[in-house]
N, C-alpha and C. Protein backbone atom coordinates (compact mmCIF):
# COMPACT_ATOMS: atom_id res chain seq x y z
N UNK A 1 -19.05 -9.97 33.90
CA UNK A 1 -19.04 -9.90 32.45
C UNK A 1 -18.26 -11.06 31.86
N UNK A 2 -18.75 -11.07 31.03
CA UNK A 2 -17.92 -12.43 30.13
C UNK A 2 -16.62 -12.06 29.50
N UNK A 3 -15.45 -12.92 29.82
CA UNK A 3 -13.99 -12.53 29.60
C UNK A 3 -14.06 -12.46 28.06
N UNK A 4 -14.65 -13.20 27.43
CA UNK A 4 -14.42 -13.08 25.39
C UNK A 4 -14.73 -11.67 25.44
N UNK A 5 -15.78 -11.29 25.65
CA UNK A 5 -15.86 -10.21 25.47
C UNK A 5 -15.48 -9.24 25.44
N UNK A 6 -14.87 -9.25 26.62
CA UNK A 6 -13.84 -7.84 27.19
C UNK A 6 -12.34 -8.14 26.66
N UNK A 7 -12.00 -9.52 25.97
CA UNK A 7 -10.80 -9.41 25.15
C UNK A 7 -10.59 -9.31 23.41
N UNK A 8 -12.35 -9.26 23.45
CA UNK A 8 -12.72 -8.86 21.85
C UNK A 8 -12.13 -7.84 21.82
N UNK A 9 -11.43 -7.45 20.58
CA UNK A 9 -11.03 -5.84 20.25
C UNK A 9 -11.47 -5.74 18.85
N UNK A 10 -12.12 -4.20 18.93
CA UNK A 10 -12.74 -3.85 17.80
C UNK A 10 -11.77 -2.94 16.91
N UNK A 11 -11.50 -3.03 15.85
CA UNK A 11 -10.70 -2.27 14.93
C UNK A 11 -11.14 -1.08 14.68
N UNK A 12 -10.91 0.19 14.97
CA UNK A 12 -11.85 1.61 14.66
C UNK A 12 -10.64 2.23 13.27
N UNK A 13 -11.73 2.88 12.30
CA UNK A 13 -10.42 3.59 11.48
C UNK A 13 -11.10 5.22 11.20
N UNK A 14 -10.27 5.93 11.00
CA UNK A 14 -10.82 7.39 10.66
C UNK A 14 -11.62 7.18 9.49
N UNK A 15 -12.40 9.16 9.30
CA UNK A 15 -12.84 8.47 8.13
C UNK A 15 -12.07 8.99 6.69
N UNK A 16 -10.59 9.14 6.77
CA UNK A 16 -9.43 9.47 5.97
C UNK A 16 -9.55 8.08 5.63
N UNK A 17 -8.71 7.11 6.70
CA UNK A 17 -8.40 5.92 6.52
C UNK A 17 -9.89 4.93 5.57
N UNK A 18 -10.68 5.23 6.07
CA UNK A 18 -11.97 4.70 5.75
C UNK A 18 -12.07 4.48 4.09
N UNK A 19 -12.23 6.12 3.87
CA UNK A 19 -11.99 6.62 2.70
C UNK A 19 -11.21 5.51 1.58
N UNK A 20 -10.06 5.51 1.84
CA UNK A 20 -9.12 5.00 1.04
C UNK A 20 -9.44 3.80 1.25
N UNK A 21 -9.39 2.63 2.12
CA UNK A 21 -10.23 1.40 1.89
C UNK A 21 -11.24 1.22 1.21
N UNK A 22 -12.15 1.99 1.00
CA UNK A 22 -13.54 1.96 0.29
C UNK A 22 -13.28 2.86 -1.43
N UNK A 23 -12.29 3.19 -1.21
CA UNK A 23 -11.97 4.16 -2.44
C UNK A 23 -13.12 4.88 -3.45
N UNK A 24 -13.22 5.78 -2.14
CA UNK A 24 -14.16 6.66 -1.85
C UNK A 24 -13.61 8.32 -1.08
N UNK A 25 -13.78 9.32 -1.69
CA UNK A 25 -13.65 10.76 -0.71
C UNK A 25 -14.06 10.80 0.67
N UNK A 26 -13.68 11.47 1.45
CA UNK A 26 -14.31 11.53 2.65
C UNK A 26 -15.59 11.98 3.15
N UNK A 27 -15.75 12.58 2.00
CA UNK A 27 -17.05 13.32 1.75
C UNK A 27 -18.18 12.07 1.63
N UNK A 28 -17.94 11.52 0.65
CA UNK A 28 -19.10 10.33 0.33
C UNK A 28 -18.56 9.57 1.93
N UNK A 29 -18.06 9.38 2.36
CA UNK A 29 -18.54 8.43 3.72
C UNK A 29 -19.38 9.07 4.38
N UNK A 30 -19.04 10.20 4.90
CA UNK A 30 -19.83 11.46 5.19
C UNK A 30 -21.50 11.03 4.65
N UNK A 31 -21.84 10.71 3.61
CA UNK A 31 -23.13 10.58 2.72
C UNK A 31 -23.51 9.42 3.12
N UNK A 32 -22.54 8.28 2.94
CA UNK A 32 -22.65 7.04 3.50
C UNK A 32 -23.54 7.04 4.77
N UNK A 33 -22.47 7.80 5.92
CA UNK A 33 -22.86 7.72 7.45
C UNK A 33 -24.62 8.39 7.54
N UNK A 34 -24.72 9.43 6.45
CA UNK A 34 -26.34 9.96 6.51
C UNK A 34 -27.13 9.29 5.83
N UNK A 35 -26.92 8.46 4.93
CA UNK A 35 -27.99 7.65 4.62
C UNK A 35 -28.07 5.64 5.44
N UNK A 36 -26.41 5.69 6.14
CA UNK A 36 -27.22 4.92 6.84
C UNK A 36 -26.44 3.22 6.67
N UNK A 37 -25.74 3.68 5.66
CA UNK A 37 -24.71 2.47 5.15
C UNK A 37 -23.56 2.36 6.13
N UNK A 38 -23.18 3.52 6.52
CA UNK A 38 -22.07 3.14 7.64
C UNK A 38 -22.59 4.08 9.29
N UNK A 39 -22.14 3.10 9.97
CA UNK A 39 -22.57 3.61 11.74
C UNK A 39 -21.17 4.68 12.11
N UNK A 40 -21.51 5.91 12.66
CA UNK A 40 -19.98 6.30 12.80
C UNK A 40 -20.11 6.10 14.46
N UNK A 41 -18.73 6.16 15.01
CA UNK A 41 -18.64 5.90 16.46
C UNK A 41 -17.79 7.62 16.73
N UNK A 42 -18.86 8.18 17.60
CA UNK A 42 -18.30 9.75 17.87
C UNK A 42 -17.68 9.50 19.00
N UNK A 43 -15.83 10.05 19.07
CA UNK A 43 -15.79 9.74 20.29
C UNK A 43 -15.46 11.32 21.03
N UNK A 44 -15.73 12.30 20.35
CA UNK A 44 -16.20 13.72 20.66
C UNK A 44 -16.41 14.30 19.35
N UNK A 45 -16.40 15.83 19.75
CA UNK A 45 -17.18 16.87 18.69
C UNK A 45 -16.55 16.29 17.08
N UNK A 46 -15.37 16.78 17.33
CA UNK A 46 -14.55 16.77 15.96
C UNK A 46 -13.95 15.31 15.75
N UNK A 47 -13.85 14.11 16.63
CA UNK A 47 -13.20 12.68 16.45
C UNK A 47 -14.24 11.67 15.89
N UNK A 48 -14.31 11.04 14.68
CA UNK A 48 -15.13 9.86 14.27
C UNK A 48 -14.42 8.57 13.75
N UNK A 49 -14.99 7.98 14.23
CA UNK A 49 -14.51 6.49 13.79
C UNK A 49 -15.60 5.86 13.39
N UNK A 50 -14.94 4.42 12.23
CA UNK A 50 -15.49 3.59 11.78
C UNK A 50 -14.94 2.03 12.03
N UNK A 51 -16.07 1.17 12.37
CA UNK A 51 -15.64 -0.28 12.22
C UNK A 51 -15.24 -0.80 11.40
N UNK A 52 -13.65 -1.31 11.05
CA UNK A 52 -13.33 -1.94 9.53
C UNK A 52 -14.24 -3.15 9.75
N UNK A 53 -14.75 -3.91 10.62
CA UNK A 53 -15.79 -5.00 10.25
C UNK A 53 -16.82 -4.80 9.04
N UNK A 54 -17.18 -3.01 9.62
CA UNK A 54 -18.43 -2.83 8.92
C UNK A 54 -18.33 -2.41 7.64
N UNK A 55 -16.68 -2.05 7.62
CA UNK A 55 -16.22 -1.63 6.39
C UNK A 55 -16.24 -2.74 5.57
N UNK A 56 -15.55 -3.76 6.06
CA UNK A 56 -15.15 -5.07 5.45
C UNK A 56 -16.47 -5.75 4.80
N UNK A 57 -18.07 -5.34 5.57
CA UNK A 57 -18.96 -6.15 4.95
C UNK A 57 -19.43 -5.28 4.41
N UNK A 58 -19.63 -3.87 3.74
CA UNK A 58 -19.71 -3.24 2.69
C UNK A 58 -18.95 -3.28 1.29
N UNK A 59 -18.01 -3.59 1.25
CA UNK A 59 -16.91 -3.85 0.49
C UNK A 59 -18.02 -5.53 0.29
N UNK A 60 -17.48 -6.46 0.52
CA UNK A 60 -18.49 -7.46 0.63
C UNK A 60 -19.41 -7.76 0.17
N UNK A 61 -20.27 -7.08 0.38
CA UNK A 61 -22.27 -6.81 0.05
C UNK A 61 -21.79 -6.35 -1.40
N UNK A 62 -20.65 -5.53 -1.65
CA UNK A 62 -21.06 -4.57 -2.55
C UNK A 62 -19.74 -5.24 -4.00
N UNK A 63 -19.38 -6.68 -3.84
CA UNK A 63 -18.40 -6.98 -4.68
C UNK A 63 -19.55 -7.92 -5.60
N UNK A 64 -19.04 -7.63 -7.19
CA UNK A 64 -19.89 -8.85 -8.26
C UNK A 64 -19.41 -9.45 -8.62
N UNK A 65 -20.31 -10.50 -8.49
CA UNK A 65 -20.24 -11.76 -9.24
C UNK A 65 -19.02 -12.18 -10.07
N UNK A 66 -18.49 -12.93 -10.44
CA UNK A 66 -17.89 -13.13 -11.83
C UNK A 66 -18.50 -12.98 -12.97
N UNK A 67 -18.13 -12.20 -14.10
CA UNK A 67 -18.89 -12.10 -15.23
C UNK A 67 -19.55 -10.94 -15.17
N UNK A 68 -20.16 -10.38 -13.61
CA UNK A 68 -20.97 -8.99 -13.52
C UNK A 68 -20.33 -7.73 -13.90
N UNK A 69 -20.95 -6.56 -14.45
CA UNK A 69 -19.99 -5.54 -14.60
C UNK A 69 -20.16 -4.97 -13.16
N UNK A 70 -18.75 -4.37 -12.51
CA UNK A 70 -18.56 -4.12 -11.24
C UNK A 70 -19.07 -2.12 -11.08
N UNK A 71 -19.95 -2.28 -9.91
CA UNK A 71 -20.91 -0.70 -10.08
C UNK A 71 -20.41 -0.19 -8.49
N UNK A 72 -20.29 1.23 -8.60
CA UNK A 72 -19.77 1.96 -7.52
C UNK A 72 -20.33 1.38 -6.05
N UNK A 73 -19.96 1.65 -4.62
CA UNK A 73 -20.37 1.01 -3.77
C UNK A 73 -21.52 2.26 -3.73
């Protein structure tokens, strides 16, 4: 295997933590994850995580313009 790789580290955050970055309920990530906007990573029944990458390019995708009026993510 390729060493970058295996010393890449991926940032995982709950979806509490999630929440509050996106300033958003936990619930709407929840909505998020079912329609498809965010990937969750199950790492059993009751444990979920999210990529702040993927967080970071939602936030991203979802910031306007200068001058735009700014609309919920």
């Amino acid at each position: 295997m390729n060493k970058s790789v295996l010393s890449e580290q991926i940032e995982l955050v709950s979806r509490r933590r999630a929440s509050e970055i996106l300033g958003l309920t936990p619930g709407s990530i929840y909505r998020y994850e079912k329609v498809g906007l965010l990937t969750p990573i199950r790492l059993n029944s009751r444990v979920t995580r999210y990529r702040m990458g993927e967080l970071q390019k939602l936030i991203a995708d979802h910031t306007p313009s200068p001058g735009i009026e700014s609309q919920p993510i």
